[in-house]
PDB file of N, CA and C in Angstrom:
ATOM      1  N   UNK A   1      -4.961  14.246  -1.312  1.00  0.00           N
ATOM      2  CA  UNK A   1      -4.025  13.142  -1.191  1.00  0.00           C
ATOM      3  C   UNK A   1      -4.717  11.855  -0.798  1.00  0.00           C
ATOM      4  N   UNK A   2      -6.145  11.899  -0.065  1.00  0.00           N
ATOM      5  CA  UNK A   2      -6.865  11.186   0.051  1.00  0.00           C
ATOM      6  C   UNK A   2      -6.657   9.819  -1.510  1.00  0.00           C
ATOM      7  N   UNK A   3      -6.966  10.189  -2.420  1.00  0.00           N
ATOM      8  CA  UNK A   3      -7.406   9.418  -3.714  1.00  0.00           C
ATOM      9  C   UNK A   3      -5.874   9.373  -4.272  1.00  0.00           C
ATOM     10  N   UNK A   4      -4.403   9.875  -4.598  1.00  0.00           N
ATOM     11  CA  UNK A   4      -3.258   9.565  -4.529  1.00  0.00           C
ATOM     12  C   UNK A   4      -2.685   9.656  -2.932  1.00  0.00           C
ATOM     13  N   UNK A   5      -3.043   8.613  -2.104  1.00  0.00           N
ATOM     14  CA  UNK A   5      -2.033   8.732  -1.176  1.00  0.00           C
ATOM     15  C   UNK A   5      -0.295   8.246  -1.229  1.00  0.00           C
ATOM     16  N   UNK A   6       0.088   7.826  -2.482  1.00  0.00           N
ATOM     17  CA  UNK A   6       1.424   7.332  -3.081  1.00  0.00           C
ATOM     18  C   UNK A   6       1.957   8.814  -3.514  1.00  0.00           C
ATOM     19  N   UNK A   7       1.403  10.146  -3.705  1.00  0.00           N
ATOM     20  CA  UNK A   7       1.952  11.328  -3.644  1.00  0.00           C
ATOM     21  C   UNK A   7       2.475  12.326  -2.179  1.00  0.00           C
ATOM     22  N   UNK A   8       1.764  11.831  -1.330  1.00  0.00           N
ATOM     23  CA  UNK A   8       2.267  12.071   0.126  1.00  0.00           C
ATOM     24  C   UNK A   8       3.252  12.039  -0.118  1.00  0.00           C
ATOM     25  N   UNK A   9       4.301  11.562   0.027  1.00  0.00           N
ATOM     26  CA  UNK A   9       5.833  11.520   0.309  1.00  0.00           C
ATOM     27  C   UNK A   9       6.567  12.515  -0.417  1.00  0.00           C
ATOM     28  N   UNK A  10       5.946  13.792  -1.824  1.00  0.00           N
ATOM     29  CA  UNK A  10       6.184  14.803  -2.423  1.00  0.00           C
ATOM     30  C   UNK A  10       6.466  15.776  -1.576  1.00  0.00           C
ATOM     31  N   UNK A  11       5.870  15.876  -0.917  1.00  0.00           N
ATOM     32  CA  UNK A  11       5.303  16.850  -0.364  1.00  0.00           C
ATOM     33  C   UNK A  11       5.983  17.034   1.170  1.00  0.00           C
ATOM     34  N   UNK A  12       6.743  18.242   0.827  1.00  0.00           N
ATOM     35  CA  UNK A  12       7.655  19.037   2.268  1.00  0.00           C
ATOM     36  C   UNK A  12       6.472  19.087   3.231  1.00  0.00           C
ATOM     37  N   UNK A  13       5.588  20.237   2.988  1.00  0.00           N
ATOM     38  CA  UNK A  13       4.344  20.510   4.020  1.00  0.00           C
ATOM     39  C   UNK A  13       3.355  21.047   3.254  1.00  0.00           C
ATOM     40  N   UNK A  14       2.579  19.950   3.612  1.00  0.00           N
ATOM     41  CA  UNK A  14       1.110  19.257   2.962  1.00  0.00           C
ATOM     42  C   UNK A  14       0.152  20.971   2.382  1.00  0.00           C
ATOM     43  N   UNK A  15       0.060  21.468   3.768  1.00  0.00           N
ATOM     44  CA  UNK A  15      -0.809  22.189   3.770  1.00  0.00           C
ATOM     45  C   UNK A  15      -0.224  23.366   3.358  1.00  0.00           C
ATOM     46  N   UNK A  16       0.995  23.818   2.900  1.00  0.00           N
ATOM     47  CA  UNK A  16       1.677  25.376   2.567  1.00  0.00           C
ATOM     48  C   UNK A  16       0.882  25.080   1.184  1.00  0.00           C
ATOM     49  N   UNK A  17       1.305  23.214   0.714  1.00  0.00           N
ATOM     50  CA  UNK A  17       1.726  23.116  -0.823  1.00  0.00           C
ATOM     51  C   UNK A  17       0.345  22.980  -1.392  1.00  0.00           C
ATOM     52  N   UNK A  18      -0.503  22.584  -0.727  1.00  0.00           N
ATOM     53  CA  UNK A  18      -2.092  22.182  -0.903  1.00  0.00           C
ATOM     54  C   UNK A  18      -2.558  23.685  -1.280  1.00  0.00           C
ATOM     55  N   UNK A  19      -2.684  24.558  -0.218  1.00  0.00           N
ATOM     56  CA  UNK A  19      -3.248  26.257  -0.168  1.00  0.00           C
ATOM     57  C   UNK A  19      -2.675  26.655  -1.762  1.00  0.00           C
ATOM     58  N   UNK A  20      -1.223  26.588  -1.822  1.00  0.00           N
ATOM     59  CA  UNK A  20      -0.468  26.963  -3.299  1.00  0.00           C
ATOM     60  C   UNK A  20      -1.099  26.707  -4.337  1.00  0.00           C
ATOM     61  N   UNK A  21      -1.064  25.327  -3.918  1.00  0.00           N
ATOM     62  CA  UNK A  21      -1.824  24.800  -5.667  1.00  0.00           C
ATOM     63  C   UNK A  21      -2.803  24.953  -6.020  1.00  0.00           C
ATOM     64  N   UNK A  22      -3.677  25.030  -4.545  1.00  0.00           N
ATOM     65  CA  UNK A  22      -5.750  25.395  -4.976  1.00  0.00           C
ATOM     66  C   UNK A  22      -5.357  27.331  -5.394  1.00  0.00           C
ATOM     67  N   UNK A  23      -5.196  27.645  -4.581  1.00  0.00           N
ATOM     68  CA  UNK A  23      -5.185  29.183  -5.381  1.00  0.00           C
ATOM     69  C   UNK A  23      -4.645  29.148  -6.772  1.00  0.00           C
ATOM     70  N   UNK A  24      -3.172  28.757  -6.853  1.00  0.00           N
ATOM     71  CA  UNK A  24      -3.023  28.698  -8.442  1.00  0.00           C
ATOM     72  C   UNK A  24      -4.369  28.257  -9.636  1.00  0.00           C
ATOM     73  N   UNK A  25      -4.806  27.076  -9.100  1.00  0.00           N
ATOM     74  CA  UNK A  25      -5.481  26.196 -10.074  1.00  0.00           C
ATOM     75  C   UNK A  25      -6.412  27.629  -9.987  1.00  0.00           C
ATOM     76  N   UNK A  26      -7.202  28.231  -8.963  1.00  0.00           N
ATOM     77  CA  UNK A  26      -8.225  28.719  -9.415  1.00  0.00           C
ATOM     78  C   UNK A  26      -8.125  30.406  -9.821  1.00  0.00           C
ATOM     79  N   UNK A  27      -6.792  30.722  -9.493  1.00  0.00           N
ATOM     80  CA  UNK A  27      -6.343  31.986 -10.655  1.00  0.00           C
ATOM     81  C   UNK A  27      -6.183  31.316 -12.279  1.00  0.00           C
ATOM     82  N   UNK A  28      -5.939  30.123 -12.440  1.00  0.00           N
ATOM     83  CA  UNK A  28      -5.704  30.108 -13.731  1.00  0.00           C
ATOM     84  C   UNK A  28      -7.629  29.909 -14.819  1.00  0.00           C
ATOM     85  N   UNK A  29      -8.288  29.572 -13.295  1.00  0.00           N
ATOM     86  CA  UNK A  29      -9.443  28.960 -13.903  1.00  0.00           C
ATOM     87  C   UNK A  29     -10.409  30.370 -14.631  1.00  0.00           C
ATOM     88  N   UNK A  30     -10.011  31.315 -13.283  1.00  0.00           N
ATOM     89  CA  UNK A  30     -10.746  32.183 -13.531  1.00  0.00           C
ATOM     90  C   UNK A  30     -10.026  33.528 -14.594  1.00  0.00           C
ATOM     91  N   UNK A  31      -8.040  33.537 -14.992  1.00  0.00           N
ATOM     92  CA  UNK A  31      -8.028  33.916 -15.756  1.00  0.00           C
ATOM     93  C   UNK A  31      -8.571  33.109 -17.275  1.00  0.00           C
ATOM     94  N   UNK A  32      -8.493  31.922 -17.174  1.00  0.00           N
ATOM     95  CA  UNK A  32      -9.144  31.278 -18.568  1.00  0.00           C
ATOM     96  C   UNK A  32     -10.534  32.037 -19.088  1.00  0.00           C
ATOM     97  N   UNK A  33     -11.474  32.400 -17.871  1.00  0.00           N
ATOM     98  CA  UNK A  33     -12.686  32.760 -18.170  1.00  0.00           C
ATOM     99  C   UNK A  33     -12.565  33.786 -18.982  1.00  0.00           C
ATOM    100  N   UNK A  34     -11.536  34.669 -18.375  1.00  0.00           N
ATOM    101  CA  UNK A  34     -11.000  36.165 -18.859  1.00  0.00           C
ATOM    102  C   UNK A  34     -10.342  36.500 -19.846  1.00  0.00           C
ATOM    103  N   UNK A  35     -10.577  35.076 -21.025  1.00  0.00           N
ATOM    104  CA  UNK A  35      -9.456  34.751 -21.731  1.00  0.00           C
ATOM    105  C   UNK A  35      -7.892  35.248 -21.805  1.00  0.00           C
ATOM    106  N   UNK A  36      -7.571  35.169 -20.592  1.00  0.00           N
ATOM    107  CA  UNK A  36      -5.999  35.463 -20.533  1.00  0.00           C
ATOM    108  C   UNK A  36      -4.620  34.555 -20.813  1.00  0.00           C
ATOM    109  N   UNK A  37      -3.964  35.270 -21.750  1.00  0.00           N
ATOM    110  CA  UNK A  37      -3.007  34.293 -22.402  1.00  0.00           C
ATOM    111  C   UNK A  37      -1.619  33.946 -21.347  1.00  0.00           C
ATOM    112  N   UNK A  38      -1.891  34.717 -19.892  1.00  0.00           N
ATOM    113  CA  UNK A  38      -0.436  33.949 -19.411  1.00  0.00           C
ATOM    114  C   UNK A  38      -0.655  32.951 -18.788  1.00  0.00           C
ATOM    115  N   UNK A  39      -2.142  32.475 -18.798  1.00  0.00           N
ATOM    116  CA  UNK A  39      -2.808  31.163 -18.650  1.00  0.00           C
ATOM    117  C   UNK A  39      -1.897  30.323 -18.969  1.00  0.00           C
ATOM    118  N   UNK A  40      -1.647  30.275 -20.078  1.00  0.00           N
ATOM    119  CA  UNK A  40      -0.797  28.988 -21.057  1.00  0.00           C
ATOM    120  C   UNK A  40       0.283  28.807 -20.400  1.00  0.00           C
ATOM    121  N   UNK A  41       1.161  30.262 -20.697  1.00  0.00           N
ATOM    122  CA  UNK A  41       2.684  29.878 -20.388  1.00  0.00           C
ATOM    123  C   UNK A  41       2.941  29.209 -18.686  1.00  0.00           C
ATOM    124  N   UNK A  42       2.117  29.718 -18.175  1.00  0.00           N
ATOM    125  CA  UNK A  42       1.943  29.500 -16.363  1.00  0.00           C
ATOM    126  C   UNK A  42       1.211  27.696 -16.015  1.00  0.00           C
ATOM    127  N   UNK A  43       0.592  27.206 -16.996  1.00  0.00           N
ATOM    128  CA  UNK A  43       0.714  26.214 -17.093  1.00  0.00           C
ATOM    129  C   UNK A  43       1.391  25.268 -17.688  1.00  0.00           C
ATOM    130  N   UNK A  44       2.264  25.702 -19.288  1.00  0.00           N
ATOM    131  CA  UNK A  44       3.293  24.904 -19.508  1.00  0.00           C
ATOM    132  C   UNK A  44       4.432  25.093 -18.395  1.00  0.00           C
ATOM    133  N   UNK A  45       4.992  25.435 -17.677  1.00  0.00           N
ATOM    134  CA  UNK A  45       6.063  25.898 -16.638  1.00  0.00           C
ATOM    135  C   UNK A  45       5.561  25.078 -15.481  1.00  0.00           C
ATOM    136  N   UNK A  46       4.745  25.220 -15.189  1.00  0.00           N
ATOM    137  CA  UNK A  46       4.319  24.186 -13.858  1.00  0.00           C
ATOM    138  C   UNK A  46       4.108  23.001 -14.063  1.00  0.00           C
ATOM    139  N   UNK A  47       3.594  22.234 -15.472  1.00  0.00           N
ATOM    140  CA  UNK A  47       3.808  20.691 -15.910  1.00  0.00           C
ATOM    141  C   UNK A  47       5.513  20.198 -16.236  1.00  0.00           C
ATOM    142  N   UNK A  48       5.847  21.173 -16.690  1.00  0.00           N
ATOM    143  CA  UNK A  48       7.666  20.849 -16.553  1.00  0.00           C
ATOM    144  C   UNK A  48       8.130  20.861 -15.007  1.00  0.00           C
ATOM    145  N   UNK A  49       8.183  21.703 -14.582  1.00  0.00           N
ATOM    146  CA  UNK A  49       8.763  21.704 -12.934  1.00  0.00           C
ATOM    147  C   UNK A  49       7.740  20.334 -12.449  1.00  0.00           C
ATOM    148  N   UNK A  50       6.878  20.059 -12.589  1.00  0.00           N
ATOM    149  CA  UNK A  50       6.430  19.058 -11.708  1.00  0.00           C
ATOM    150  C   UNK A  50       6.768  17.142 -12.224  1.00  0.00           C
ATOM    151  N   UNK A  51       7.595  17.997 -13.182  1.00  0.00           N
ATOM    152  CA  UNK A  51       8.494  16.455 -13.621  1.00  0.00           C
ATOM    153  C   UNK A  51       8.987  16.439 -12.621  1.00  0.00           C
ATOM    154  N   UNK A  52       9.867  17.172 -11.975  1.00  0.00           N
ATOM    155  CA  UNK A  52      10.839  16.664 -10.830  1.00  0.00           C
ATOM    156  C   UNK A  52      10.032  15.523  -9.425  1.00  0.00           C
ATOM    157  N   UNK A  53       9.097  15.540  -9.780  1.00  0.00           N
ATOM    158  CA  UNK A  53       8.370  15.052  -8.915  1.00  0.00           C
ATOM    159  C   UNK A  53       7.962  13.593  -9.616  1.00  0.00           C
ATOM    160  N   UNK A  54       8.257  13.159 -10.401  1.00  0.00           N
ATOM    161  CA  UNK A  54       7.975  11.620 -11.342  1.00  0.00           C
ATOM    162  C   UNK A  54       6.926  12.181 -11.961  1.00  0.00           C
ATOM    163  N   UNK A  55       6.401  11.460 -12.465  1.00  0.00           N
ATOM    164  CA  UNK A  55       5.688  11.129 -13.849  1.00  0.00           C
ATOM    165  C   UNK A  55       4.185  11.454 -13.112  1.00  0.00           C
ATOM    166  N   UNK A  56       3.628  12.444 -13.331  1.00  0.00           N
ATOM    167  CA  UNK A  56       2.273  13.155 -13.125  1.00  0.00           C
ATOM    168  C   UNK A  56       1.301  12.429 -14.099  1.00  0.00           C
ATOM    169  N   UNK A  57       0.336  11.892 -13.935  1.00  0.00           N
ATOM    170  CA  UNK A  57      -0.847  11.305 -14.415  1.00  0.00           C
ATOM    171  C   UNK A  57      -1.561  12.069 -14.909  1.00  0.00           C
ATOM    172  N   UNK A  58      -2.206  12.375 -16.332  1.00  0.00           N
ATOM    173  CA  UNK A  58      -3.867  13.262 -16.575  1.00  0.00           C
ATOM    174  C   UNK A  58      -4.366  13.267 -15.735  1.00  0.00           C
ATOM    175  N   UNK A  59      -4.896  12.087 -14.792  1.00  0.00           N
ATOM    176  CA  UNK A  59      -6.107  11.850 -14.255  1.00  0.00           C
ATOM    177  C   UNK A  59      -5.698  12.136 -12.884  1.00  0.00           C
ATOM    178  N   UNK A  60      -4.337  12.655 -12.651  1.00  0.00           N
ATOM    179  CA  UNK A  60      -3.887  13.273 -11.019  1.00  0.00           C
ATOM    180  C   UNK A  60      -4.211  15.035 -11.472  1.00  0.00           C
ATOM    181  N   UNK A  61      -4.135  14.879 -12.727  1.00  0.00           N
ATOM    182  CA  UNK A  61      -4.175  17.119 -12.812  1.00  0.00           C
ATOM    183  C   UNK A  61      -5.722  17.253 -13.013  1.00  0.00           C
ATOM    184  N   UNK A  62      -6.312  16.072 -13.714  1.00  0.00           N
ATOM    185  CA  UNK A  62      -8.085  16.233 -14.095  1.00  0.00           C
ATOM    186  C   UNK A  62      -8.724  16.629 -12.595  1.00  0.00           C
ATOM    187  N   UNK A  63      -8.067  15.667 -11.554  1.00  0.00           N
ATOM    188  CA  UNK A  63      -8.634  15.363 -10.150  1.00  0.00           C
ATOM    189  C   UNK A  63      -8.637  16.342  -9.646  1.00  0.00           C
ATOM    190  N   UNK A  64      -7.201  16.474  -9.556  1.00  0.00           N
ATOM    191  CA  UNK A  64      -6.937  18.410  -8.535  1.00  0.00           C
ATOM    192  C   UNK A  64      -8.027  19.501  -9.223  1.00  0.00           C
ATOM    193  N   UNK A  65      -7.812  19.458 -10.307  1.00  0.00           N
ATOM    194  CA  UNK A  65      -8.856  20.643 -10.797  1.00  0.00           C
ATOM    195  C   UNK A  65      -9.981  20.497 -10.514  1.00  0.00           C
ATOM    196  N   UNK A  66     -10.538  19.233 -10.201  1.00  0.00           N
ATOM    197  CA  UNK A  66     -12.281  18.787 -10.217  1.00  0.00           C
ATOM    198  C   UNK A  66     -12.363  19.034  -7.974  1.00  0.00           C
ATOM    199  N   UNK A  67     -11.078  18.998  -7.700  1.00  0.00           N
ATOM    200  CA  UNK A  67     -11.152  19.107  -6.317  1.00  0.00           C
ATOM    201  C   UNK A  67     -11.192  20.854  -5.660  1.00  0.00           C
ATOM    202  N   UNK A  68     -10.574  21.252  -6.684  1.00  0.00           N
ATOM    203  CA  UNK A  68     -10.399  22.928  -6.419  1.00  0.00           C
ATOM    204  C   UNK A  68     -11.536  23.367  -6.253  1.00  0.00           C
ATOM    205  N   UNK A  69     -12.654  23.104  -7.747  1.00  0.00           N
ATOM    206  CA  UNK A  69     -13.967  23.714  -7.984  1.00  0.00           C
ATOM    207  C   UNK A  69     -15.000  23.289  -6.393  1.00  0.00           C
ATOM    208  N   UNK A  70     -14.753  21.993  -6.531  1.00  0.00           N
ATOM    209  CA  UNK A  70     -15.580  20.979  -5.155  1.00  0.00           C
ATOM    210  C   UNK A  70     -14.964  21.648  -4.080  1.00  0.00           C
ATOM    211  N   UNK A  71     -13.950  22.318  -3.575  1.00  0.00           N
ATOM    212  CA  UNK A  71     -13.927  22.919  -2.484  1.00  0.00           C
ATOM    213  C   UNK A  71     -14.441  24.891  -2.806  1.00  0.00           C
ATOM    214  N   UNK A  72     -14.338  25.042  -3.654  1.00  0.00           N
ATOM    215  CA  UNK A  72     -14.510  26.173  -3.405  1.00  0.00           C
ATOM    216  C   UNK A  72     -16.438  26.460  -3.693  1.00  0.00           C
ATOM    217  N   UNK A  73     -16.871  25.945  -4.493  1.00  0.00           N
ATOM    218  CA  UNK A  73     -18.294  25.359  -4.516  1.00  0.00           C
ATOM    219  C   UNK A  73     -18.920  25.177  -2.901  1.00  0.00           C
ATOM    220  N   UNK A  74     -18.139  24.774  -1.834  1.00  0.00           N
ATOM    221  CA  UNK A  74     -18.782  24.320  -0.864  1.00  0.00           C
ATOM    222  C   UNK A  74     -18.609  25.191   0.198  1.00  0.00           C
ATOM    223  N   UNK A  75     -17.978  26.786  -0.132  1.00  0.00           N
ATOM    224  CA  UNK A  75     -17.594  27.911   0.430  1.00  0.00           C
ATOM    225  C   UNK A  75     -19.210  28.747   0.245  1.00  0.00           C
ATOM    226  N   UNK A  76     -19.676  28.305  -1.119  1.00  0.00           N
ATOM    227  CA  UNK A  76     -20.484  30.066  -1.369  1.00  0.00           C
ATOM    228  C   UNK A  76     -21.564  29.273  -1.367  1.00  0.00           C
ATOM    229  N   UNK A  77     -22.625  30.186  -0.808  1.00  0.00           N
ATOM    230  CA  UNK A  77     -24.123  29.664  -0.409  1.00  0.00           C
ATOM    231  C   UNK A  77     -24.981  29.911  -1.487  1.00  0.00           C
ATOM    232  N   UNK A  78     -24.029  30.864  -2.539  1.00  0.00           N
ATOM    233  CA  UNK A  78     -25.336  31.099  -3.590  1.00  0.00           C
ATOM    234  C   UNK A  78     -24.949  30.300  -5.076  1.00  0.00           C
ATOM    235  N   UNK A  79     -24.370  29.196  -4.742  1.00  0.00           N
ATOM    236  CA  UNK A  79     -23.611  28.111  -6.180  1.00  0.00           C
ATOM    237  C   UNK A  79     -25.093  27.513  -6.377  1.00  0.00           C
ATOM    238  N   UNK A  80     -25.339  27.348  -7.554  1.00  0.00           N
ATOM    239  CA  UNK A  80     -26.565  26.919  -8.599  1.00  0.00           C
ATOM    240  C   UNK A  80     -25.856  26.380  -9.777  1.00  0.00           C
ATOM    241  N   UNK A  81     -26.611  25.688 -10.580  1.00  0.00           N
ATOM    242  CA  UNK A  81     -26.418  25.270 -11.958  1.00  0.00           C
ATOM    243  C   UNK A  81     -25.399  25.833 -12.889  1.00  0.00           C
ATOM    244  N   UNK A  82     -26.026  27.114 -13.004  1.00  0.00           N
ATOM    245  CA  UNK A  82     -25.111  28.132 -13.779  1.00  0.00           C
ATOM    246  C   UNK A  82     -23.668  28.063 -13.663  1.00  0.00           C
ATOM    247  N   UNK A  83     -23.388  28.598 -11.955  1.00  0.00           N
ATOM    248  CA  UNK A  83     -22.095  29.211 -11.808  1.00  0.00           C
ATOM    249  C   UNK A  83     -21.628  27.628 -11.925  1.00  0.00           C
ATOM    250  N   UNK A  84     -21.800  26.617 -11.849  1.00  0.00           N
ATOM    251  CA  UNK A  84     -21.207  24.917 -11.558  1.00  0.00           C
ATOM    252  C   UNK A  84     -20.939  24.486 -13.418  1.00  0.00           C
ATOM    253  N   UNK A  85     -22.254  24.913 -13.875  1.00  0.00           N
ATOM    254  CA  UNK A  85     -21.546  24.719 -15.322  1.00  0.00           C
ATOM    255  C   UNK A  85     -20.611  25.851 -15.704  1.00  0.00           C
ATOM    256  N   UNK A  86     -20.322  27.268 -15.809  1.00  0.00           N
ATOM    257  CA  UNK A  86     -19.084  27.833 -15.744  1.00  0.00           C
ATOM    258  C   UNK A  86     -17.605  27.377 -15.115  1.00  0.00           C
ATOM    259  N   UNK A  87     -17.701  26.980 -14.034  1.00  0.00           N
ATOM    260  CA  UNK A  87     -16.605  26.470 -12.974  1.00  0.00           C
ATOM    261  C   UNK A  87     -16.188  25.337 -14.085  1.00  0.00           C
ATOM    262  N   UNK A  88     -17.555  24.604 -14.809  1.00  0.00           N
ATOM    263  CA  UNK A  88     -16.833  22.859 -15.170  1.00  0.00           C
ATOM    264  C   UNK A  88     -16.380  23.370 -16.968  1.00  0.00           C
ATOM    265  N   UNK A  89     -16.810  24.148 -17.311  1.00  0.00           N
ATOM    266  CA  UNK A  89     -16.393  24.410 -18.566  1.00  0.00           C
ATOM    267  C   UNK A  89     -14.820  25.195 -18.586  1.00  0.00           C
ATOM    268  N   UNK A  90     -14.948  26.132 -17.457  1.00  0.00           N
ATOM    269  CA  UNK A  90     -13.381  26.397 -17.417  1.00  0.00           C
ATOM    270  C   UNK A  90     -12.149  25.295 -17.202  1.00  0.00           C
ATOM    271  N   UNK A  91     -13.112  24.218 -16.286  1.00  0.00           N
ATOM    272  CA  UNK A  91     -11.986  23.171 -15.490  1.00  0.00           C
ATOM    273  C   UNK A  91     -12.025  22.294 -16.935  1.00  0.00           C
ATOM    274  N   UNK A  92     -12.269  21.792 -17.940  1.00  0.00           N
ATOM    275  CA  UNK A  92     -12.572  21.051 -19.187  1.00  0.00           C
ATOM    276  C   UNK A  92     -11.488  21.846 -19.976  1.00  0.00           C
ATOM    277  N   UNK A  93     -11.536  23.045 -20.112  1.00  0.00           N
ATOM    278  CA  UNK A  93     -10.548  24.122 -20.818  1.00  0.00           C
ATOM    279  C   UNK A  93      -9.128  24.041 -19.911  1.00  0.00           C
ATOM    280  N   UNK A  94      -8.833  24.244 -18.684  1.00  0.00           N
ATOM    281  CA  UNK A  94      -7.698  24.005 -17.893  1.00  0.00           C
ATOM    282  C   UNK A  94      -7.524  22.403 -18.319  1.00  0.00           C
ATOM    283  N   UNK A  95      -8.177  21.915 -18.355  1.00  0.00           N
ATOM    284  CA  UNK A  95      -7.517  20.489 -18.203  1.00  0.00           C
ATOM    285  C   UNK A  95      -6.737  20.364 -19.532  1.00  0.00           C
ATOM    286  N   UNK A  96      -7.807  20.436 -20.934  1.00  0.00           N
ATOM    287  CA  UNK A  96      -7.045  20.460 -22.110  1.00  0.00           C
ATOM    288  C   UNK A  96      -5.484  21.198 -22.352  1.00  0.00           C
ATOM    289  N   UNK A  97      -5.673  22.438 -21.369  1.00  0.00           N
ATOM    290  CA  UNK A  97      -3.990  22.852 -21.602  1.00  0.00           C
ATOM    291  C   UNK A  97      -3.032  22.154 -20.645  1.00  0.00           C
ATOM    292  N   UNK A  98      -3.474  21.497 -19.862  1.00  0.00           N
ATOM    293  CA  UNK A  98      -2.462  20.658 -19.271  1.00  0.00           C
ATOM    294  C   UNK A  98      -1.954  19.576 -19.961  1.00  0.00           C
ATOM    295  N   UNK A  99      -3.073  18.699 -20.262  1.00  0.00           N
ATOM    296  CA  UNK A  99      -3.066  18.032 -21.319  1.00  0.00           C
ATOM    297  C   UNK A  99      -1.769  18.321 -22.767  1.00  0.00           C
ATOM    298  N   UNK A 100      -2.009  19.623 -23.080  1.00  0.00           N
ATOM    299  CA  UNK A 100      -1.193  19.867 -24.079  1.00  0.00           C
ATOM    300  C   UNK A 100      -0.243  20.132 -23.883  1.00  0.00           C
ATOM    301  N   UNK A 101       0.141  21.026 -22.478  1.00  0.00           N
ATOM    302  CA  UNK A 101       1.273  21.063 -21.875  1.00  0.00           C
ATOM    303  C   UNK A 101       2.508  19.314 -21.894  1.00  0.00           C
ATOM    304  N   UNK A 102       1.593  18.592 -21.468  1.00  0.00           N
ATOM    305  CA  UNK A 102       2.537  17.211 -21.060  1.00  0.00           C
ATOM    306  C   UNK A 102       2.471  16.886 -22.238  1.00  0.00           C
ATOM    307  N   UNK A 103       2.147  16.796 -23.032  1.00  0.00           N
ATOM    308  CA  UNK A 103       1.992  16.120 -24.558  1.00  0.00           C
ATOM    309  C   UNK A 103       3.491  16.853 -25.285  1.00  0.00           C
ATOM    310  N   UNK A 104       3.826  18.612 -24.908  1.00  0.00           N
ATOM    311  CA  UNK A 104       4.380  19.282 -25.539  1.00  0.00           C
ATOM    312  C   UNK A 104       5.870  19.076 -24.538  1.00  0.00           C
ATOM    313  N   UNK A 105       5.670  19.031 -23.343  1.00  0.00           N
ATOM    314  CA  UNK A 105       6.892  18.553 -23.072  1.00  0.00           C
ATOM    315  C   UNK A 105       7.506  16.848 -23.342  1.00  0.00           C
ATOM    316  N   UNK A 106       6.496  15.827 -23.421  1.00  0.00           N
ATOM    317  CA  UNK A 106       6.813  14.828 -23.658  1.00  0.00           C
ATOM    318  C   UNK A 106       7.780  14.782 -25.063  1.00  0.00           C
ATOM    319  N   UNK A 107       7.235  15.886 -25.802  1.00  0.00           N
ATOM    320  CA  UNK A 107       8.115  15.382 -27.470  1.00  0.00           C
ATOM    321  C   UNK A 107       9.159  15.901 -27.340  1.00  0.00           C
ATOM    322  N   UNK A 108       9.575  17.254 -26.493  1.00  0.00           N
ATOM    323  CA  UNK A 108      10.431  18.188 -26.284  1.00  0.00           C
ATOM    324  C   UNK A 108      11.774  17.303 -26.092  1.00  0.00           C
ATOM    325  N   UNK A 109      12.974  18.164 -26.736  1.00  0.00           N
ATOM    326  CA  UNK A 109      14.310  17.635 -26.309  1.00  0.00           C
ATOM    327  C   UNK A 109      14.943  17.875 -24.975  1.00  0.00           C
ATOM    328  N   UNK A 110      14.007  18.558 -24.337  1.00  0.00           N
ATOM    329  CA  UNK A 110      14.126  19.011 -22.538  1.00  0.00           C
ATOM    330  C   UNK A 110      13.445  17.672 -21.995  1.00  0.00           C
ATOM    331  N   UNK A 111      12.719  16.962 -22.331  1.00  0.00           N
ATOM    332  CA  UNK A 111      11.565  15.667 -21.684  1.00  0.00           C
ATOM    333  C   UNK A 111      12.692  15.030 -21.161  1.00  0.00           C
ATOM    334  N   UNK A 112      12.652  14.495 -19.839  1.00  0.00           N
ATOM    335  CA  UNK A 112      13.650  13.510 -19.061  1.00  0.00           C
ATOM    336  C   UNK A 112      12.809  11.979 -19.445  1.00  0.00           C
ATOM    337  N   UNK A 113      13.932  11.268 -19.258  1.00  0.00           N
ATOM    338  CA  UNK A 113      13.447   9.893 -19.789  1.00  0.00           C
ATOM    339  C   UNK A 113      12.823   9.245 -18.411  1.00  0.00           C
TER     340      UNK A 113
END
């Protein structure tokens, strides 16, 4: 919330909703690796519900994802090159389905104006 602090005010309690979303982001990162398809649907469903919250930015879902990897990166003592380019190729792949997600609800006859 540091870099959107204009999203603070979303947010019931910071830290239930913070823990939520980093685990989500990084079950979805690491089913992507696993090529798992409820990847998709679990991310189109969470870019719709988070309409209720105004108008979500690319570059607010690019961030969170680039913040998930950067915290969990700074957990394990044995992160190198490798596992950092895996982490960024999954987060490049998550991002694109978000991406397609808002693109697919934007045309949708469900899209709120």
């Amino acid at each position: 919330l540091a870099r959107f602090p204009e999203r603070r005010a979303i947010f019931i309690h910071v830290d239930a909703t913070s823990v939520r979303m980093t685990d989500e982001t990084l079950q979805w990162l690491y089913g992507l690796a696993q090529d798992r398809k409820w990847v998709w649907s679990q991310v189109a469903e969470l870019v719709f519900n988070h309409r209720n919250y105004g108008e979500l930015r690319q570059d607010e879902y690019d961030a969170f994802v680039d913040f998930a990897i950067d915290a969990l990166r700074d957990t394990i003592d044995s992160w190198d090159g490798a596992t950092e380019g895996a982490w960024r190729r999954q987060a490049a792949s998550l991002k694109t389905l978000i991406a397609r997600a808002r693109a697919e609800w934007a045309a949708s006859p469900l899209a709120f104006s």
